[in-house]
C-alpha atoms as a PDB file:
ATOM      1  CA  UNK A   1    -312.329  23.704   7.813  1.00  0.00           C
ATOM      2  CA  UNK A   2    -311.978  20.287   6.443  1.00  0.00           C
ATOM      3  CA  UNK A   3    -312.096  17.102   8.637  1.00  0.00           C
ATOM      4  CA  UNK A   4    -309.508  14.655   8.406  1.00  0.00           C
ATOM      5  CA  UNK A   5    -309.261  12.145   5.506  1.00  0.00           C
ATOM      6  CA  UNK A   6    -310.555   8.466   6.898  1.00  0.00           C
ATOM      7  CA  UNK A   7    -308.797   5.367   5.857  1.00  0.00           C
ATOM      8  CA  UNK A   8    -310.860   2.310   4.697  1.00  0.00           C
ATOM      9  CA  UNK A   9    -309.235  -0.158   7.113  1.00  0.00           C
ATOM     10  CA  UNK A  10    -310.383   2.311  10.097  1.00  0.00           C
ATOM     11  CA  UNK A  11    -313.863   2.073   8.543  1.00  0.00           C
ATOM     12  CA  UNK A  12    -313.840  -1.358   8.347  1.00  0.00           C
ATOM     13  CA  UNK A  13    -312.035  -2.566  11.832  1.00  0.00           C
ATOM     14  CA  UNK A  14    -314.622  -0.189  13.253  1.00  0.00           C
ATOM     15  CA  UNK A  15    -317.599  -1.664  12.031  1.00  0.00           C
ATOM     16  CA  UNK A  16    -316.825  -5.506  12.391  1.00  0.00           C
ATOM     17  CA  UNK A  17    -316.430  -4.638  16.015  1.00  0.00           C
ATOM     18  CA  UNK A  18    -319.773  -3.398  15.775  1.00  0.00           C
ATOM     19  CA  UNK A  19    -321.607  -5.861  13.792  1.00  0.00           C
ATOM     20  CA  UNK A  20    -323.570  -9.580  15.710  1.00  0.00           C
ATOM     21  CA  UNK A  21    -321.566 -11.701  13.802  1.00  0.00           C
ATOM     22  CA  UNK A  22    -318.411  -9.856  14.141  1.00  0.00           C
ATOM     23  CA  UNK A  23    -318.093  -8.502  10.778  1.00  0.00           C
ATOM     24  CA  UNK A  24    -318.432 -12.102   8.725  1.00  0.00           C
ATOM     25  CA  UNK A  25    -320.496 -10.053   6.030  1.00  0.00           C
ATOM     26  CA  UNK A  26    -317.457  -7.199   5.678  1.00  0.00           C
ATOM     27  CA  UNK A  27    -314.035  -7.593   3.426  1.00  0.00           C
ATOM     28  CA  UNK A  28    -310.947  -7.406   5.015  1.00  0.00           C
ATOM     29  CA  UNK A  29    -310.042  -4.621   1.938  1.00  0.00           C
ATOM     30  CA  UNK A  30    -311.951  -2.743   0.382  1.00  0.00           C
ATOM     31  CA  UNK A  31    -313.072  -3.777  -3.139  1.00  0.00           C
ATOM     32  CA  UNK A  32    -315.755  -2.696  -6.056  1.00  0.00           C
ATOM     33  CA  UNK A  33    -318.547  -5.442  -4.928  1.00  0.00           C
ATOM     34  CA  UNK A  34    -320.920  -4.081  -7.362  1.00  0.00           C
ATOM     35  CA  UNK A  35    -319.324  -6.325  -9.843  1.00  0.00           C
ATOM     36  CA  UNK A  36    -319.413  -9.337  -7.976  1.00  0.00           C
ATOM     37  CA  UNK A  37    -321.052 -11.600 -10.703  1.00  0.00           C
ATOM     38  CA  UNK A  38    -324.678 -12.288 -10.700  1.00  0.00           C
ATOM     39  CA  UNK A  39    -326.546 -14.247 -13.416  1.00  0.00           C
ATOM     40  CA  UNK A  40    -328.496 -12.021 -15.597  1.00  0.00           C
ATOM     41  CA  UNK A  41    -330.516 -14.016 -17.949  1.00  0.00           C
ATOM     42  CA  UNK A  42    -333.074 -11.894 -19.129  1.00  0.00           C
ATOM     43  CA  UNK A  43    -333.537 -10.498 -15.857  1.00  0.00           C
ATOM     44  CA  UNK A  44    -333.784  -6.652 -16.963  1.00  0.00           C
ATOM     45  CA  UNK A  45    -337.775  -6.555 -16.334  1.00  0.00           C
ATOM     46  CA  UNK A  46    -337.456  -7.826 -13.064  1.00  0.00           C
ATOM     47  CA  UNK A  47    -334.281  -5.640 -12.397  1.00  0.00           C
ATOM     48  CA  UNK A  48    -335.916  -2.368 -13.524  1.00  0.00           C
ATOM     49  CA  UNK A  49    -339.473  -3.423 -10.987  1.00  0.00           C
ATOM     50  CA  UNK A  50    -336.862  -3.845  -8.351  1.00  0.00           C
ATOM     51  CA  UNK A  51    -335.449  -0.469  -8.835  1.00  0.00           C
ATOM     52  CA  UNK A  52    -338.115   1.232  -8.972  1.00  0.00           C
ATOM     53  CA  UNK A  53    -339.271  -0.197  -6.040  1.00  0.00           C
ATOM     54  CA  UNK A  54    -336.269   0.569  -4.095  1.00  0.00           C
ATOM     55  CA  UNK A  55    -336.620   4.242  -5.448  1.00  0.00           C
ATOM     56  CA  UNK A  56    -339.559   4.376  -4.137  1.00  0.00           C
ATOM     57  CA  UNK A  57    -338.805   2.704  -0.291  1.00  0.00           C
ATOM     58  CA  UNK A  58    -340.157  -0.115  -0.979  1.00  0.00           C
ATOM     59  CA  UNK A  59    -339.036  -3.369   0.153  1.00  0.00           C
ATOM     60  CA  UNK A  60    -337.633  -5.807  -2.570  1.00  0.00           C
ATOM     61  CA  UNK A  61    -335.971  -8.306  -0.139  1.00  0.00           C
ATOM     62  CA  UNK A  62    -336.625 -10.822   3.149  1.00  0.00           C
ATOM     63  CA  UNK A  63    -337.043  -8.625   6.083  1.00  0.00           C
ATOM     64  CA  UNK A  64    -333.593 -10.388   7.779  1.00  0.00           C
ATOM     65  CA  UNK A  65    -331.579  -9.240   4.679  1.00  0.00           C
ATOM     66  CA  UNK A  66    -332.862  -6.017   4.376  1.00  0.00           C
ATOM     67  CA  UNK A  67    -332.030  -5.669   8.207  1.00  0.00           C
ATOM     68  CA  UNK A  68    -328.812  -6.776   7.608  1.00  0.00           C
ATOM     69  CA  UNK A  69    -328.133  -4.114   5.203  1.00  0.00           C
ATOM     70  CA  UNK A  70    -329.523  -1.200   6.899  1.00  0.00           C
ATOM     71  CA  UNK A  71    -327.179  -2.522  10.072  1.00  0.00           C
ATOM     72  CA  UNK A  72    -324.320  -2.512   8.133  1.00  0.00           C
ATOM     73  CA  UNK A  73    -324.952   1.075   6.508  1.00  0.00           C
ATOM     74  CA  UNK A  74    -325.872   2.376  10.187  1.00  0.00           C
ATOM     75  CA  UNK A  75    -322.212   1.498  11.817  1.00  0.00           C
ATOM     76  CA  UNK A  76    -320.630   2.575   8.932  1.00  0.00           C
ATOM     77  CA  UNK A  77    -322.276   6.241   9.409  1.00  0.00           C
ATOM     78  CA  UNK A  78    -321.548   5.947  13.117  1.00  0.00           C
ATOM     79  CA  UNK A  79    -317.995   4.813  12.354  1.00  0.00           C
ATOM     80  CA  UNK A  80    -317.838   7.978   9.794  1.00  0.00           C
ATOM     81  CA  UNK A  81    -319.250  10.006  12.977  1.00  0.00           C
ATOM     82  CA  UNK A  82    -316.901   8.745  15.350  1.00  0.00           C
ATOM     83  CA  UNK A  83    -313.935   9.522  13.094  1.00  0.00           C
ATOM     84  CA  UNK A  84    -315.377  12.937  12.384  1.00  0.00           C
ATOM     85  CA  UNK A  85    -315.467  12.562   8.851  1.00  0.00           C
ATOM     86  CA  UNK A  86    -317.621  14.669   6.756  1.00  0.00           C
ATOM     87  CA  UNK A  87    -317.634  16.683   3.528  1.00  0.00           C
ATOM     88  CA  UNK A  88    -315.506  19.843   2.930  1.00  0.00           C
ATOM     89  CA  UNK A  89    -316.626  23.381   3.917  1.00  0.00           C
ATOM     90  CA  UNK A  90    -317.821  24.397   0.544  1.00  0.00           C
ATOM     91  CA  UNK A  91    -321.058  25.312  -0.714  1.00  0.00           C
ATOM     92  CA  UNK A  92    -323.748  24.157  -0.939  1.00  0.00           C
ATOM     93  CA  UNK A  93    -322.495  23.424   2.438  1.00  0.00           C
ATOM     94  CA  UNK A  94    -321.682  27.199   3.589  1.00  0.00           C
ATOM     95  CA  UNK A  95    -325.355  27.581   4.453  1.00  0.00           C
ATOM     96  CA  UNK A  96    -325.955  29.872   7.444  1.00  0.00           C
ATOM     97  CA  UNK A  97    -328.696  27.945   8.888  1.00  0.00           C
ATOM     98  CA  UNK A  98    -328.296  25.298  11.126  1.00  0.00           C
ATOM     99  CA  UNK A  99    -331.225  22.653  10.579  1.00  0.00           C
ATOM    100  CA  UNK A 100    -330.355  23.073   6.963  1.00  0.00           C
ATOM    101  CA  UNK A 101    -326.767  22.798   7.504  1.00  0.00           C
ATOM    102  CA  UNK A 102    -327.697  19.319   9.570  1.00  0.00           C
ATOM    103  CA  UNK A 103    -329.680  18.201   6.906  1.00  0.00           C
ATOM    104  CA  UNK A 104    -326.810  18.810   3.720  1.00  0.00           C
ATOM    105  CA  UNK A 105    -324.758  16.803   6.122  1.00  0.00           C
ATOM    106  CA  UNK A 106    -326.352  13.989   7.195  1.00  0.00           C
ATOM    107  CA  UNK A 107    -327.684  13.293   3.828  1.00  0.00           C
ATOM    108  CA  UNK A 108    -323.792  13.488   2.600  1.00  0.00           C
ATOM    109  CA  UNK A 109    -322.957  11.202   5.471  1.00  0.00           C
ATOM    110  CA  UNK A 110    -325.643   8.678   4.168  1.00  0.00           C
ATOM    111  CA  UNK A 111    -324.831   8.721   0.443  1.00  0.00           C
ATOM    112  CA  UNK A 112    -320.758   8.105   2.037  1.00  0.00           C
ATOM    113  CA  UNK A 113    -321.565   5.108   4.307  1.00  0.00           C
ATOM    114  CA  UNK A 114    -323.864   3.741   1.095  1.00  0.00           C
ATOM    115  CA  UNK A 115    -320.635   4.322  -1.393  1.00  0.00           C
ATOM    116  CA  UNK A 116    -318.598   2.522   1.269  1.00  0.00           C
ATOM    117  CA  UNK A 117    -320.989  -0.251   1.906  1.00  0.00           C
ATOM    118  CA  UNK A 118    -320.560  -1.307  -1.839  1.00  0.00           C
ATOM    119  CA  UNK A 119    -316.712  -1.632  -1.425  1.00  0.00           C
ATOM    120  CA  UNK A 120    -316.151  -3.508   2.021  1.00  0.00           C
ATOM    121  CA  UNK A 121    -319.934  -5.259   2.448  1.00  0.00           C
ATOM    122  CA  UNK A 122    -320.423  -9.003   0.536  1.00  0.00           C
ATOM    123  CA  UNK A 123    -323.308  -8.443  -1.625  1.00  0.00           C
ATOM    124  CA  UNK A 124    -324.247 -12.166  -1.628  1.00  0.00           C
ATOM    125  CA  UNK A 125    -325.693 -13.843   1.659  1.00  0.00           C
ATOM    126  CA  UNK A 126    -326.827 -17.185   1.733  1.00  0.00           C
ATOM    127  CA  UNK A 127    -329.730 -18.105   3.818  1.00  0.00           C
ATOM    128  CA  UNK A 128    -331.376 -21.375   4.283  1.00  0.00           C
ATOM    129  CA  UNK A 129    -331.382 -22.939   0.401  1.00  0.00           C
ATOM    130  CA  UNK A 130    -331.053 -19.609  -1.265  1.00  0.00           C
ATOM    131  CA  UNK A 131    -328.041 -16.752  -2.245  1.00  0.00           C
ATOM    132  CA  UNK A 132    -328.904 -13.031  -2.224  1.00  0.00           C
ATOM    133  CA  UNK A 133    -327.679 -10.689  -4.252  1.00  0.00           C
ATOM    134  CA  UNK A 134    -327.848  -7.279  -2.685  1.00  0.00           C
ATOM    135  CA  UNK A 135    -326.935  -3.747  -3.988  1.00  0.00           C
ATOM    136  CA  UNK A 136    -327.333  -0.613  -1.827  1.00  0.00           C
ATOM    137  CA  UNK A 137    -330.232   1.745  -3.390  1.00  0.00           C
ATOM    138  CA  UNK A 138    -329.145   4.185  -6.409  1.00  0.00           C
ATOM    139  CA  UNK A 139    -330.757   7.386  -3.322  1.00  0.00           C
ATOM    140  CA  UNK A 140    -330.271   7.201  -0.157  1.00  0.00           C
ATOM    141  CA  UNK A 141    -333.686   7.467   1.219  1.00  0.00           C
ATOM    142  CA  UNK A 142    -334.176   3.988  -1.216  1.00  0.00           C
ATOM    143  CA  UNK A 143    -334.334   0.464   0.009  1.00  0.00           C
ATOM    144  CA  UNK A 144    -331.577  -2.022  -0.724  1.00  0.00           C
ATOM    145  CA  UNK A 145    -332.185  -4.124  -4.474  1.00  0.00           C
ATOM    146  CA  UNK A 146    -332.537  -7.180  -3.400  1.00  0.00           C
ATOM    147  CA  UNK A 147    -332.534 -10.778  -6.168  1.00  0.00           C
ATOM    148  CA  UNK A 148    -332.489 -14.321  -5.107  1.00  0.00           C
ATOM    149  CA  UNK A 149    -332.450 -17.459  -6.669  1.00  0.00           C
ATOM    150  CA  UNK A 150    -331.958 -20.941  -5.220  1.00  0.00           C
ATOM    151  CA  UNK A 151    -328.630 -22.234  -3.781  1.00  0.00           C
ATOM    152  CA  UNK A 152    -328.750 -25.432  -6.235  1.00  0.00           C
ATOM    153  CA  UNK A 153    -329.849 -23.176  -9.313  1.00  0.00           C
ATOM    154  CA  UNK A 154    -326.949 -20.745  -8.324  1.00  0.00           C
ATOM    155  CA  UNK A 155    -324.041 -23.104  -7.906  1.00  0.00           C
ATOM    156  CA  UNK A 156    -325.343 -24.277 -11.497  1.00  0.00           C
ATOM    157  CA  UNK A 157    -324.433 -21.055 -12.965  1.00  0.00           C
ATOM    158  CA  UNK A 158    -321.690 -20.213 -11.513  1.00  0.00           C
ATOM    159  CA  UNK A 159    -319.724 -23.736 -12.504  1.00  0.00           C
ATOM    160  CA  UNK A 160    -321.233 -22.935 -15.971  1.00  0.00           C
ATOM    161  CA  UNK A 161    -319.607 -19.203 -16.064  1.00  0.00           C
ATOM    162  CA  UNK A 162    -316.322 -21.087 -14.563  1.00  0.00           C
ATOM    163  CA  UNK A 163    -316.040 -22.847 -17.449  1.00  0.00           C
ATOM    164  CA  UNK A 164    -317.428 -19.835 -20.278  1.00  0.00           C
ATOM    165  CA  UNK A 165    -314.267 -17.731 -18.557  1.00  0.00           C
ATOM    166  CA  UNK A 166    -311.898 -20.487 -18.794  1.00  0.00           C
ATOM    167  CA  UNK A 167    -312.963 -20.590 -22.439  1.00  0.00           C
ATOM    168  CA  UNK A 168    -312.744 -17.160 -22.925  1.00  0.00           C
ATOM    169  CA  UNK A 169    -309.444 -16.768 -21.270  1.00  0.00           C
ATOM    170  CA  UNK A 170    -307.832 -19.136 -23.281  1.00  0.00           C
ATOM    171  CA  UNK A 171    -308.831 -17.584 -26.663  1.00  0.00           C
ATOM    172  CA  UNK A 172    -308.077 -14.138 -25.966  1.00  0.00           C
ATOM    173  CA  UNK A 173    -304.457 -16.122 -24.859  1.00  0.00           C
ATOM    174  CA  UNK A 174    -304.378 -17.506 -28.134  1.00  0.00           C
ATOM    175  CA  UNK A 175    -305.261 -14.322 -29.602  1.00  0.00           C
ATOM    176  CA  UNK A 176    -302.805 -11.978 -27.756  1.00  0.00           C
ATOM    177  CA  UNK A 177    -299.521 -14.920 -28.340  1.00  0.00           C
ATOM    178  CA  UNK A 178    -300.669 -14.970 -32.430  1.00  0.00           C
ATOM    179  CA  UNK A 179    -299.938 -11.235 -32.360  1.00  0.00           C
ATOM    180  CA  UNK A 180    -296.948 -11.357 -30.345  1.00  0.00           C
ATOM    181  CA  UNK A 181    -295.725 -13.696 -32.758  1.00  0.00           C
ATOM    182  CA  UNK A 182    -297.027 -11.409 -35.627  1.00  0.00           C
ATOM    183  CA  UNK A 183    -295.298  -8.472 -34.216  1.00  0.00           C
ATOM    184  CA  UNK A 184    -291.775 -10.446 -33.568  1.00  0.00           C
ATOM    185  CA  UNK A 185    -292.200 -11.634 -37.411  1.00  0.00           C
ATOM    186  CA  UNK A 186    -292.869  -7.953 -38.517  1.00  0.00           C
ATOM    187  CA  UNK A 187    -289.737  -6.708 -36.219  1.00  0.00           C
ATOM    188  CA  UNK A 188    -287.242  -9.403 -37.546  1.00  0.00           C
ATOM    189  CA  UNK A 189    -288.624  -8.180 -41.050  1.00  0.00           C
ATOM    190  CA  UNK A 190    -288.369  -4.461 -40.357  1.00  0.00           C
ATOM    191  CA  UNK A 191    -284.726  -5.578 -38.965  1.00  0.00           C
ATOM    192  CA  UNK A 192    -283.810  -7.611 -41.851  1.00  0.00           C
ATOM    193  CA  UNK A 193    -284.861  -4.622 -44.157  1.00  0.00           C
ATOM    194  CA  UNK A 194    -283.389  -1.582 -42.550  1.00  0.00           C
ATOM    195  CA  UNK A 195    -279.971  -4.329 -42.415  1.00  0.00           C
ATOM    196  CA  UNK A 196    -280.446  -4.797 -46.225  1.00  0.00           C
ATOM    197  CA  UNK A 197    -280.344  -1.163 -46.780  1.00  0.00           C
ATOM    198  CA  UNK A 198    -277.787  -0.577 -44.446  1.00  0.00           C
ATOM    199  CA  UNK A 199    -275.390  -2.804 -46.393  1.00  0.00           C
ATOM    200  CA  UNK A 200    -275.997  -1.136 -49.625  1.00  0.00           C
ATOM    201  CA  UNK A 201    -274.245   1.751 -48.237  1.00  0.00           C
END
């Protein structure tokens, strides 16, 4: 029998409430975090250590930001617990034994609460003079991927990619109005012609 379908804004009125700081760190609506922008110069070496790390439970954060995390994934699975939501009866759920039976589902109930975490949870926190860039672990026995960089050095970089957008939203304006104007010439054209022939009739 499948349990009823949960709405995100019961997931996420339910878990401010349960959160210290009253749900400060959760969206109001749910959105795809994971591409909340994050400088990435020439980070991939440090990215793929911290990934591994996290693969293997390893800690790649501050202990207060990894508590943080592991806070907000544990009210979301007692939200999804409250509001008996789980996965359908199908295999390999239709096992006959019950510790195994516990075990499919709780480890479906994890990966869920980490899939929601990434759309209502901020991934950056700022503490004390630097911003943290979090991302839940690619298993869910995996510790969150933490970065961080200083507040100064971050502000830096993000007035810098302000600007590169700006830039690169205006061009691709420029771009897209030169071919509207190419296409209205080539309609008027096509107009003019099929008119010409028209006439000649």
């Amino acid at each position: 029998m499948a349990k009823r379908e949960v709405m995100f804004q019961d997931i996420i009125d339910d878990v401010r409430r349960q959160l210290s700081d009253s749900g400060t760190r959760i969206a109001a609506a749910p959105l795809y975090f994971r591409s909340a922008w994050w400088p990435d110069p020439g980070r991939d070496i440090l990215k793929f250590r911290a990934e591994l790390m996290s693969d293997y439970g390893v800690p790649t954060g501050p202990k207060e930001i990894t508590d943080d995390f592991y806070a907000e994934v544990k009210a979301i699975e007692e939200c999804l617990d409250r509001l008996e939501h789980g996965p359908n009866d199908a295999e390999p759920e239709k096992t006959t034994e019950w510790m195994a039976r516990r075990i499919m589902e709780s480890a479906n109930q994890r990966a869920t609460a980490l899939s929601v975490w990434e759309k209502i949870a901020f991934p950056l926190r700022l503490r004390g003079n630097s911003v943290f860039h979090v991302v839940a672990p690619s298993n869910i026995l995996g510790t969150p991927i933490v970065e961080a960089m200083p507040a100064d050095e971050f502000i830096r970089l993000v007035s810098m990619q302000t600007i590169y957008d700006k830039v690169e939203i205006a061009r691709l304006q420029q771009r897209l109005n030169w071919w509207k104007l190419a296409g209205a010439v080539a309609a008027c054209v096509l107009l003019l012609f099929g008119l010409s022939i028209w006439s000649h009739h």
